[in-house]
PDB file of N, CA and C in Angstrom:
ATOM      1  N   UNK A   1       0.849  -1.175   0.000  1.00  0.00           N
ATOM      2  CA  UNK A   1       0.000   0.000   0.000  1.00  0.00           C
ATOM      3  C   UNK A   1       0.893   1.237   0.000  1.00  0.00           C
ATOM      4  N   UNK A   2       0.647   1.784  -0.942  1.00  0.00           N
ATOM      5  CA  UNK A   2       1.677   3.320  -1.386  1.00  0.00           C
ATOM      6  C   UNK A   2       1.118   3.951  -0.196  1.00  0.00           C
ATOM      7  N   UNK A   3       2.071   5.103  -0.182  1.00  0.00           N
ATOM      8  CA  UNK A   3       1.699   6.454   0.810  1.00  0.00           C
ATOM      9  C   UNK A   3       0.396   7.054   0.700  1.00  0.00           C
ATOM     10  N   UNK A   4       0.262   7.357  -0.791  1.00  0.00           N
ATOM     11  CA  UNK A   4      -0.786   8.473  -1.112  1.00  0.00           C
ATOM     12  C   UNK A   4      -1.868   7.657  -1.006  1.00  0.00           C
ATOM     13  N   UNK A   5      -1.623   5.843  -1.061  1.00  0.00           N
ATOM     14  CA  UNK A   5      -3.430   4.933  -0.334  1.00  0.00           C
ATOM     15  C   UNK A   5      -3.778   5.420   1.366  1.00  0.00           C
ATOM     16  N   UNK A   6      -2.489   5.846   1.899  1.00  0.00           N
ATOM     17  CA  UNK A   6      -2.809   5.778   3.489  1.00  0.00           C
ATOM     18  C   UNK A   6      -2.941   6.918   3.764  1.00  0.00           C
ATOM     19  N   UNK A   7      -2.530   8.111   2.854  1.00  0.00           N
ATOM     20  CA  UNK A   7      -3.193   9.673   3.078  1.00  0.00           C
ATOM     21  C   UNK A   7      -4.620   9.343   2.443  1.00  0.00           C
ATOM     22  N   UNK A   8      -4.942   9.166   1.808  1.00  0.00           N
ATOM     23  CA  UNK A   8      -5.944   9.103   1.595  1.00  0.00           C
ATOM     24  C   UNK A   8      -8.008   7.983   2.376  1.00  0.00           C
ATOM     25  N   UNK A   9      -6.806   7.438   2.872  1.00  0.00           N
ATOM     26  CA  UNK A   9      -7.575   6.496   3.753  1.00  0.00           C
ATOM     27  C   UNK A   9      -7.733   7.270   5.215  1.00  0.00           C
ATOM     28  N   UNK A  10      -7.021   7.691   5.251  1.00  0.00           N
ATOM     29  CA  UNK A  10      -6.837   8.272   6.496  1.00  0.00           C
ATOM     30  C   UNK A  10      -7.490   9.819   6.847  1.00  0.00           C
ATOM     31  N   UNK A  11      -7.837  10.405   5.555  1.00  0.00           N
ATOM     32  CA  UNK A  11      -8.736  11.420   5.154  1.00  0.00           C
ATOM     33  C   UNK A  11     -10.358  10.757   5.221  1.00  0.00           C
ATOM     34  N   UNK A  12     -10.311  10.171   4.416  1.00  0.00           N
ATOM     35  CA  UNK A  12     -11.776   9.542   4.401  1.00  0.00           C
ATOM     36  C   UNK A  12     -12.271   9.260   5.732  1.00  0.00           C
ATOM     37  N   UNK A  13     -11.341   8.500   6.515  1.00  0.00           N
ATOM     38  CA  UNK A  13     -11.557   7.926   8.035  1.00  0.00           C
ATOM     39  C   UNK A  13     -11.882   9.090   8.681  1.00  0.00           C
ATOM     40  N   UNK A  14     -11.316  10.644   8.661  1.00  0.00           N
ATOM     41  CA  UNK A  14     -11.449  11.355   9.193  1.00  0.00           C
ATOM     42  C   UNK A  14     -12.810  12.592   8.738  1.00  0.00           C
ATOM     43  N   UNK A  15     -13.409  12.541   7.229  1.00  0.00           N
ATOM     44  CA  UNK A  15     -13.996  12.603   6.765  1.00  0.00           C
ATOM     45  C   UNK A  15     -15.675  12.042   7.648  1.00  0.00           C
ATOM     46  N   UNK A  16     -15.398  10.646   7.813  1.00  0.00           N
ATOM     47  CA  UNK A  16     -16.532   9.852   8.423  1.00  0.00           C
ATOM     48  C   UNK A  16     -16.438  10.015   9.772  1.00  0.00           C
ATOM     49  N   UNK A  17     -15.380  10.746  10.374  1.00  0.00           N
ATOM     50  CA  UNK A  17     -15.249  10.899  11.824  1.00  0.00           C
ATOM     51  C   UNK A  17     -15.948  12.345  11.759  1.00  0.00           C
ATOM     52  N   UNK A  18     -15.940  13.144  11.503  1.00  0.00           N
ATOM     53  CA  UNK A  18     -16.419  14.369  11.191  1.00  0.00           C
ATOM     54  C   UNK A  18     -18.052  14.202  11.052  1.00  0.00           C
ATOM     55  N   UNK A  19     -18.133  13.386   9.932  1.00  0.00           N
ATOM     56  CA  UNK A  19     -19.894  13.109   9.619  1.00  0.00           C
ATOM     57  C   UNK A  19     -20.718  12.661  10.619  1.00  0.00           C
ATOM     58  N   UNK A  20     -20.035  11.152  11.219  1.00  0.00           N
ATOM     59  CA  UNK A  20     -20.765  10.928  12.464  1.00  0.00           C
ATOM     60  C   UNK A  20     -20.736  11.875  13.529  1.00  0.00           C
ATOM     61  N   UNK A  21     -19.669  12.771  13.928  1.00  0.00           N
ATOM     62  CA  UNK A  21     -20.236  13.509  14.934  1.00  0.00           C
ATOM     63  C   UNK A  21     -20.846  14.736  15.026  1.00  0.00           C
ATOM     64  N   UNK A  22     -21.226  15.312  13.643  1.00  0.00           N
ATOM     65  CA  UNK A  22     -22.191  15.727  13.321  1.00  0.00           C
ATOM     66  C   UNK A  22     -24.093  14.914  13.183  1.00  0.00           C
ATOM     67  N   UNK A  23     -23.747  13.991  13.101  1.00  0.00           N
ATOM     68  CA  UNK A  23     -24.669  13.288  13.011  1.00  0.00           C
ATOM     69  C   UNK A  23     -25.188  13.465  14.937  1.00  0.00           C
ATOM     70  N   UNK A  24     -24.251  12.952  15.603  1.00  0.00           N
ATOM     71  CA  UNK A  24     -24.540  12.289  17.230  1.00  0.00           C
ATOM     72  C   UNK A  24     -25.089  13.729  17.734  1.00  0.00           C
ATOM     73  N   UNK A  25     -24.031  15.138  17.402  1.00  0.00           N
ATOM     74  CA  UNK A  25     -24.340  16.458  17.936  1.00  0.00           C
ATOM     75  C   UNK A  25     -26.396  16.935  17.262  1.00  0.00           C
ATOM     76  N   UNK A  26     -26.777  16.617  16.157  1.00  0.00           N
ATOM     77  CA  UNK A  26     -27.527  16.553  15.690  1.00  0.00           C
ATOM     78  C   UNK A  26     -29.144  15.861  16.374  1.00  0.00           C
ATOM     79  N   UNK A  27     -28.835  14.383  16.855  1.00  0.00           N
ATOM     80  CA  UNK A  27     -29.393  13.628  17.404  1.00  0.00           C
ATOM     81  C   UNK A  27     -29.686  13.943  18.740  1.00  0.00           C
ATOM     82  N   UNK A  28     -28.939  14.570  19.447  1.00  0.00           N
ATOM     83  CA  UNK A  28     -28.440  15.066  20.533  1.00  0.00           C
ATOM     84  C   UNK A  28     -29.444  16.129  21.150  1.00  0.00           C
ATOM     85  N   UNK A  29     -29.075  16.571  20.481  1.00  0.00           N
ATOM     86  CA  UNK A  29     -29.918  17.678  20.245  1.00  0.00           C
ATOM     87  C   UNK A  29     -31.573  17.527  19.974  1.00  0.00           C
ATOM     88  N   UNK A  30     -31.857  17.096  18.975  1.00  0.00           N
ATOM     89  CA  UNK A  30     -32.997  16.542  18.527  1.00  0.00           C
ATOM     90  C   UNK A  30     -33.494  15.998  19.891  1.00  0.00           C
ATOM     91  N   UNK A  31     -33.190  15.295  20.675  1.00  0.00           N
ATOM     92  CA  UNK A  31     -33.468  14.168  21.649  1.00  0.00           C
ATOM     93  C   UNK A  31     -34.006  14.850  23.192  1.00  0.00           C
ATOM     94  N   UNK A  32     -33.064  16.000  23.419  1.00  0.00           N
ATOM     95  CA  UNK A  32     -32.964  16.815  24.488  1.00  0.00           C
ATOM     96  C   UNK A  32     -33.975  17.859  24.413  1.00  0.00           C
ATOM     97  N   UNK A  33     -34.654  18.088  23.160  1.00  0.00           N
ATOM     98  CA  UNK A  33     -35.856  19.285  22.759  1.00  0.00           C
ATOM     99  C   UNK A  33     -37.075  18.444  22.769  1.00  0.00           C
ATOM    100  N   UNK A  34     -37.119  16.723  22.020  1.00  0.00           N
ATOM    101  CA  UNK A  34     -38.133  16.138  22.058  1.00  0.00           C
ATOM    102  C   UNK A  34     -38.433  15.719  23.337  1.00  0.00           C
ATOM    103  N   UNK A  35     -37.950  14.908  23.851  1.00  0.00           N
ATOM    104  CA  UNK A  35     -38.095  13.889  25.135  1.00  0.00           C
ATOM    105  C   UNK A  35     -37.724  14.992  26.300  1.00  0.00           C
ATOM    106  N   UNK A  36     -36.611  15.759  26.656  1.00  0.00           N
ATOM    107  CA  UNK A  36     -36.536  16.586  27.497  1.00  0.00           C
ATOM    108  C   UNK A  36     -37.202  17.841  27.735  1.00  0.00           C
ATOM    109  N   UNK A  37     -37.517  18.569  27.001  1.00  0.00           N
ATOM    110  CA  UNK A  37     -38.309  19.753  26.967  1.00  0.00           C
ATOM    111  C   UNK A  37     -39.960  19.287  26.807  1.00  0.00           C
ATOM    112  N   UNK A  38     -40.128  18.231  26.248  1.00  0.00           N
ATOM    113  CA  UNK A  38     -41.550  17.909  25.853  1.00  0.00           C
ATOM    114  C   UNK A  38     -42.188  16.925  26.607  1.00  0.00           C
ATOM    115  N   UNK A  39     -41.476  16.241  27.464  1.00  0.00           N
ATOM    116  CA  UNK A  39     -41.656  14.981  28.351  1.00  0.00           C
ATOM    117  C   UNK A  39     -41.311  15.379  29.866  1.00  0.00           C
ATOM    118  N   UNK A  40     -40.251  15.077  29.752  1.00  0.00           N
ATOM    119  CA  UNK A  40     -39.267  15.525  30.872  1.00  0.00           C
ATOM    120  C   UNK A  40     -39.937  16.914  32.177  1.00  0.00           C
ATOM    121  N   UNK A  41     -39.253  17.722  31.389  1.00  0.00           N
ATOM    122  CA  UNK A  41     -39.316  19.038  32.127  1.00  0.00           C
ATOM    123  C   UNK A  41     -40.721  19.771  31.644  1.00  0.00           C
ATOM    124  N   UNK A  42     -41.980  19.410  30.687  1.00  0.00           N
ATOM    125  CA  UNK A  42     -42.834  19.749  30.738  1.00  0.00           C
ATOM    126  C   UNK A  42     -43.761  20.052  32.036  1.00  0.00           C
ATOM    127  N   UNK A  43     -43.676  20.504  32.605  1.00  0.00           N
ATOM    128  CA  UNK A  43     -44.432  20.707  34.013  1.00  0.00           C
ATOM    129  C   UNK A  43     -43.755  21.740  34.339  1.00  0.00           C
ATOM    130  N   UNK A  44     -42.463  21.810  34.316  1.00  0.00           N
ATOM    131  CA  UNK A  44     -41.769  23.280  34.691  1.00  0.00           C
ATOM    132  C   UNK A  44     -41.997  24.034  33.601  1.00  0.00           C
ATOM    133  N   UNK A  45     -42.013  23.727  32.100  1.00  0.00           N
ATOM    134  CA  UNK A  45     -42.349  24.604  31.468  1.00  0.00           C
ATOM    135  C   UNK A  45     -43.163  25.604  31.182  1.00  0.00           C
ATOM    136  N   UNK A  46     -44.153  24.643  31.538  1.00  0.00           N
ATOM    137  CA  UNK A  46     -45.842  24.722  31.442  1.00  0.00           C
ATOM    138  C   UNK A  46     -46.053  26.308  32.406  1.00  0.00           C
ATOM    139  N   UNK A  47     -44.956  26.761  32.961  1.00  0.00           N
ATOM    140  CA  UNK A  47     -45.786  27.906  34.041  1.00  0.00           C
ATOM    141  C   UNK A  47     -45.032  28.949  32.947  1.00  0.00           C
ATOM    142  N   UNK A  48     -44.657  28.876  31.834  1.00  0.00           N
ATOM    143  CA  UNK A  48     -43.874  30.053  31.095  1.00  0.00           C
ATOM    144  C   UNK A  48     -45.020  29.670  30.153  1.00  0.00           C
ATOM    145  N   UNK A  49     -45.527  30.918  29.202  1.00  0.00           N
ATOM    146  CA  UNK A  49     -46.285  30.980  28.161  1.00  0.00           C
ATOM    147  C   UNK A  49     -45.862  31.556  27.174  1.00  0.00           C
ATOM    148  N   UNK A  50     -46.370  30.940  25.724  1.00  0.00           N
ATOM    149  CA  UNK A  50     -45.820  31.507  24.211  1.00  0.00           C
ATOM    150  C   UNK A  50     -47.010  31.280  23.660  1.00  0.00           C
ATOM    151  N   UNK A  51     -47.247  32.499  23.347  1.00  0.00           N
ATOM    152  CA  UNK A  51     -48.535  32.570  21.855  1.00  0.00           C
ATOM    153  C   UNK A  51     -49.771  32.186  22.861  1.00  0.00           C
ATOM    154  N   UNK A  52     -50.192  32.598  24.225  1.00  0.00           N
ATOM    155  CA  UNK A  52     -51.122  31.790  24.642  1.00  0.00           C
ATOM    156  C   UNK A  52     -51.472  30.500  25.087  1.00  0.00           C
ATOM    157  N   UNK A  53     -50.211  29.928  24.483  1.00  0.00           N
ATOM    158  CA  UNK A  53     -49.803  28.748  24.997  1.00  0.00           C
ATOM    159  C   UNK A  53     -48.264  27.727  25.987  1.00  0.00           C
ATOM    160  N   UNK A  54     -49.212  27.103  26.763  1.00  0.00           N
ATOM    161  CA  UNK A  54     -47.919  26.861  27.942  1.00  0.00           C
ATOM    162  C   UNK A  54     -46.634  26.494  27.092  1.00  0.00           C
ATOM    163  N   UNK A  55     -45.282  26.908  27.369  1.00  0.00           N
ATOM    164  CA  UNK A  55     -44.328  26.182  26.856  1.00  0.00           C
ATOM    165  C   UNK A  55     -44.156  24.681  26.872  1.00  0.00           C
ATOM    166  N   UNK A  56     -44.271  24.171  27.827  1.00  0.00           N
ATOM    167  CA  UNK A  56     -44.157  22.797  27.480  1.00  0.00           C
ATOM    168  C   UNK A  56     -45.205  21.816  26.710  1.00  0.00           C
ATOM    169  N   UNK A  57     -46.513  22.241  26.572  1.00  0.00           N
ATOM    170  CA  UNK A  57     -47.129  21.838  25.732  1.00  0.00           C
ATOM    171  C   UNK A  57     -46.625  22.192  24.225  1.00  0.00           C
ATOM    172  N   UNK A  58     -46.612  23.380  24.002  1.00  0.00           N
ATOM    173  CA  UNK A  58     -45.735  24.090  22.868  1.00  0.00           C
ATOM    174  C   UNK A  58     -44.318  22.976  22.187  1.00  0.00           C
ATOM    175  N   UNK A  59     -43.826  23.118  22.953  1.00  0.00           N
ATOM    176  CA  UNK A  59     -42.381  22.032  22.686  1.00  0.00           C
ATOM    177  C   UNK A  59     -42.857  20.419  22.328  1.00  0.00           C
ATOM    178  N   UNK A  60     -43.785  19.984  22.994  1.00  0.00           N
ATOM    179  CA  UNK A  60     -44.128  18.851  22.610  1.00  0.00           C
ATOM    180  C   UNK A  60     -44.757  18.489  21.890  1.00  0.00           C
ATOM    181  N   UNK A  61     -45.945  19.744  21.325  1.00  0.00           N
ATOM    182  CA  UNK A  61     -46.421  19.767  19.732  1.00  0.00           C
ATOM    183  C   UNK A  61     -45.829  19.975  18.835  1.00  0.00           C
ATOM    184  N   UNK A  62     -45.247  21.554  18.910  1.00  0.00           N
ATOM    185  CA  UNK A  62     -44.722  22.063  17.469  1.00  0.00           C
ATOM    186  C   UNK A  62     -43.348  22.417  17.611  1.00  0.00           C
ATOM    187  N   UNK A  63     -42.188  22.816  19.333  1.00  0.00           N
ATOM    188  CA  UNK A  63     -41.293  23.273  18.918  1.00  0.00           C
ATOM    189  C   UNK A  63     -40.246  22.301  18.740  1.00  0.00           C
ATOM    190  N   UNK A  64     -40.442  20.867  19.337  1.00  0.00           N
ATOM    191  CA  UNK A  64     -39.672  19.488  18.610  1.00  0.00           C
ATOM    192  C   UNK A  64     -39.191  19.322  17.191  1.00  0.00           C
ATOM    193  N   UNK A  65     -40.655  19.807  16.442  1.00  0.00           N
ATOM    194  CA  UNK A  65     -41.087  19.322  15.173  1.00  0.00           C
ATOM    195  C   UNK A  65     -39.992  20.756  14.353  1.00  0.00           C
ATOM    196  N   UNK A  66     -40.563  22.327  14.759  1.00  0.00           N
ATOM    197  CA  UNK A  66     -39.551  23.247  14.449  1.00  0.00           C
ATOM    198  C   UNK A  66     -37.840  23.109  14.638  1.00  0.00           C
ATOM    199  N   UNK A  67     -37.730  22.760  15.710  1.00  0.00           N
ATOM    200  CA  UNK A  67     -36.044  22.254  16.126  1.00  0.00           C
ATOM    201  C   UNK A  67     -35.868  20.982  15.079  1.00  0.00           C
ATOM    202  N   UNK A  68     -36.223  20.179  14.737  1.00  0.00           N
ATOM    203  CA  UNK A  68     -36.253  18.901  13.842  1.00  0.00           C
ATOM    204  C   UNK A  68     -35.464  19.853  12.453  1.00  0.00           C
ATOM    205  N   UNK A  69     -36.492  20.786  12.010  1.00  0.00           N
ATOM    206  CA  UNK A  69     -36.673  20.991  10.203  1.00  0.00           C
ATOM    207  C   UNK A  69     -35.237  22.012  10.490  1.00  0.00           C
ATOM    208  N   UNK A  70     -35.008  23.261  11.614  1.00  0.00           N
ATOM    209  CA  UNK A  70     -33.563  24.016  11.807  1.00  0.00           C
ATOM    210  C   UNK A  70     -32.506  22.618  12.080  1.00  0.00           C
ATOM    211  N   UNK A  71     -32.726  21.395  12.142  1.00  0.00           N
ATOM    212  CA  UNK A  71     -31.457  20.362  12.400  1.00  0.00           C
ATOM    213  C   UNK A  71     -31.115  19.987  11.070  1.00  0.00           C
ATOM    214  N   UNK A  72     -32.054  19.843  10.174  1.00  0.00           N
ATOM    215  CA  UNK A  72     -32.163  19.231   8.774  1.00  0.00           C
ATOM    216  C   UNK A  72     -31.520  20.578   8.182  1.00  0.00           C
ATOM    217  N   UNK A  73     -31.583  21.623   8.079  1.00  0.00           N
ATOM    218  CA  UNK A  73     -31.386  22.675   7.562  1.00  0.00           C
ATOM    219  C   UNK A  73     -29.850  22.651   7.809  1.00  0.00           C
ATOM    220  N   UNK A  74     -29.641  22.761   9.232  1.00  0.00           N
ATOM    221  CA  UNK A  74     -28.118  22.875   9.511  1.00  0.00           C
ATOM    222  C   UNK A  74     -26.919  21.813   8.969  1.00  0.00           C
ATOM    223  N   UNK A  75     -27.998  20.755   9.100  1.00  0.00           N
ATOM    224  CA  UNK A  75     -26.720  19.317   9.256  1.00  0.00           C
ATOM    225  C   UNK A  75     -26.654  19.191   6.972  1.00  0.00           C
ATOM    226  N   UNK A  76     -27.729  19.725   6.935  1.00  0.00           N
ATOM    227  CA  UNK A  76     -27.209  19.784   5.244  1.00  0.00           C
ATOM    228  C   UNK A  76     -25.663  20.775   4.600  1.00  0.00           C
ATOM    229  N   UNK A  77     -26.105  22.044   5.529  1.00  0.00           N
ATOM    230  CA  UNK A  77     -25.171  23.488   5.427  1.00  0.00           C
ATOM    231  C   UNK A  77     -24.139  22.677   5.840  1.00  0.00           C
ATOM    232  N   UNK A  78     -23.591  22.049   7.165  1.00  0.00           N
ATOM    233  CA  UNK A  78     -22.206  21.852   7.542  1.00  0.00           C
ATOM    234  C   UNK A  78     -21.566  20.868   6.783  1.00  0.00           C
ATOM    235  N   UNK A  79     -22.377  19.691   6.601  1.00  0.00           N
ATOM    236  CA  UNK A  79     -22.398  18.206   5.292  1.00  0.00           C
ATOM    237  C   UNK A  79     -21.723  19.420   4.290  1.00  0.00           C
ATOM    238  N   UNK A  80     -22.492  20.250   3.571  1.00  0.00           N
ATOM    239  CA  UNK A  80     -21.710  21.077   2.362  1.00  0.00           C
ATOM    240  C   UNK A  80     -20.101  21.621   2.640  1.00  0.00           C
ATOM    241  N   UNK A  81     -20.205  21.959   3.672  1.00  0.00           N
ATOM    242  CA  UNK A  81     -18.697  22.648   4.306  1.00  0.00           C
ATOM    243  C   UNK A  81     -17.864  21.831   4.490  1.00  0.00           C
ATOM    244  N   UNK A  82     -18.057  20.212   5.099  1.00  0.00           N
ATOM    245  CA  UNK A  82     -17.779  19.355   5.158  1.00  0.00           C
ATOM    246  C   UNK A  82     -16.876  18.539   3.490  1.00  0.00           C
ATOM    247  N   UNK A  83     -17.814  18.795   3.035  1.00  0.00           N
ATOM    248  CA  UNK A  83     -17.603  17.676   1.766  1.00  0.00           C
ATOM    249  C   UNK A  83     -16.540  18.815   1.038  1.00  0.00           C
ATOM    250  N   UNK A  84     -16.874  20.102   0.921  1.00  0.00           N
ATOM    251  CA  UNK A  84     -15.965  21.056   0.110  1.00  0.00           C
ATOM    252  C   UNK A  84     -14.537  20.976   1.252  1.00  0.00           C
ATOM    253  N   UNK A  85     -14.026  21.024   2.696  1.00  0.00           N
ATOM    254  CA  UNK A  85     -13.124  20.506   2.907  1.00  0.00           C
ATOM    255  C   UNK A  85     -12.290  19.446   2.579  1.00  0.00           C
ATOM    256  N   UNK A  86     -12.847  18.208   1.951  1.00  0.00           N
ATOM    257  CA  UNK A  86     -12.744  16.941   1.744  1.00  0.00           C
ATOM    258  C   UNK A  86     -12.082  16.612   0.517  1.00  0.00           C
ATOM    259  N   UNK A  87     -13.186  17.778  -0.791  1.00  0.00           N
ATOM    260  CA  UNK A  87     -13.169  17.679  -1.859  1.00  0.00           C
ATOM    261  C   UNK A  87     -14.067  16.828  -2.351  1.00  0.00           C
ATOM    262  N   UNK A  88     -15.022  16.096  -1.474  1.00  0.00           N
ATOM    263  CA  UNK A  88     -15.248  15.487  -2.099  1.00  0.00           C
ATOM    264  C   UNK A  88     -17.047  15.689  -3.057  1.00  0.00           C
ATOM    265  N   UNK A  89     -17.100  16.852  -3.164  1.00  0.00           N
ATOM    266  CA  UNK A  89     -18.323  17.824  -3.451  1.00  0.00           C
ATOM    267  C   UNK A  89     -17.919  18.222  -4.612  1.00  0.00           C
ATOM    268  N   UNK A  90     -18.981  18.097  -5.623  1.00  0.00           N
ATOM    269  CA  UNK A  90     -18.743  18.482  -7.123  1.00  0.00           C
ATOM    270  C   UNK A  90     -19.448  20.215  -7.393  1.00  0.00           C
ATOM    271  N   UNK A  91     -18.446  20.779  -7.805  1.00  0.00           N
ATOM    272  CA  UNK A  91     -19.099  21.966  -7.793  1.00  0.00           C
ATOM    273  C   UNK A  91     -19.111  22.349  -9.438  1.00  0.00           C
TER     274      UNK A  91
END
């Protein structure tokens, strides 16, 4: 195995090290707004109000679902920043 197979392997490896922990920070996140803010700590929320409505009900209807579509939004943007570090993005 030449040099330029193990720079290059070793990019990729780091490439997929990068992706997954974007992925976990992502999930993470996701997890701590659904189940924690909407489950969890709903009862403490519930005495703060938005739009007429208690926060923690809020979080467990719609602001999960809002935090969800800003995760999808983000984890596409950094994936792009990502892949143009890499090269491996066709422009």
């Amino acid at each position: 195995m030449g040099l330029k197979n193990l720079y290059n392997m070793n990019e990729q490896n780091t490439y997929w090290k990068e992706n997954i922990s974007l992925i976990i920070k992502c999930l993470v996140i996701w997890f701590v707004v659904s189940y924690g803010f909407g489950i969890i700590l709903v009862d403490s929320l519930n005495t703060i109000h938005l739009g007429g409505y208690k926060l923690g009900f809020w979080f467990a209807q719609q602001g999960s679902i809002y935090i969800f579509l800003i995760l999808i939004f983000y984890y596409a943007f950094k994936m792009g920043e990502i892949d143009q570090k890499y090269g491996t993005r066709d422009e």
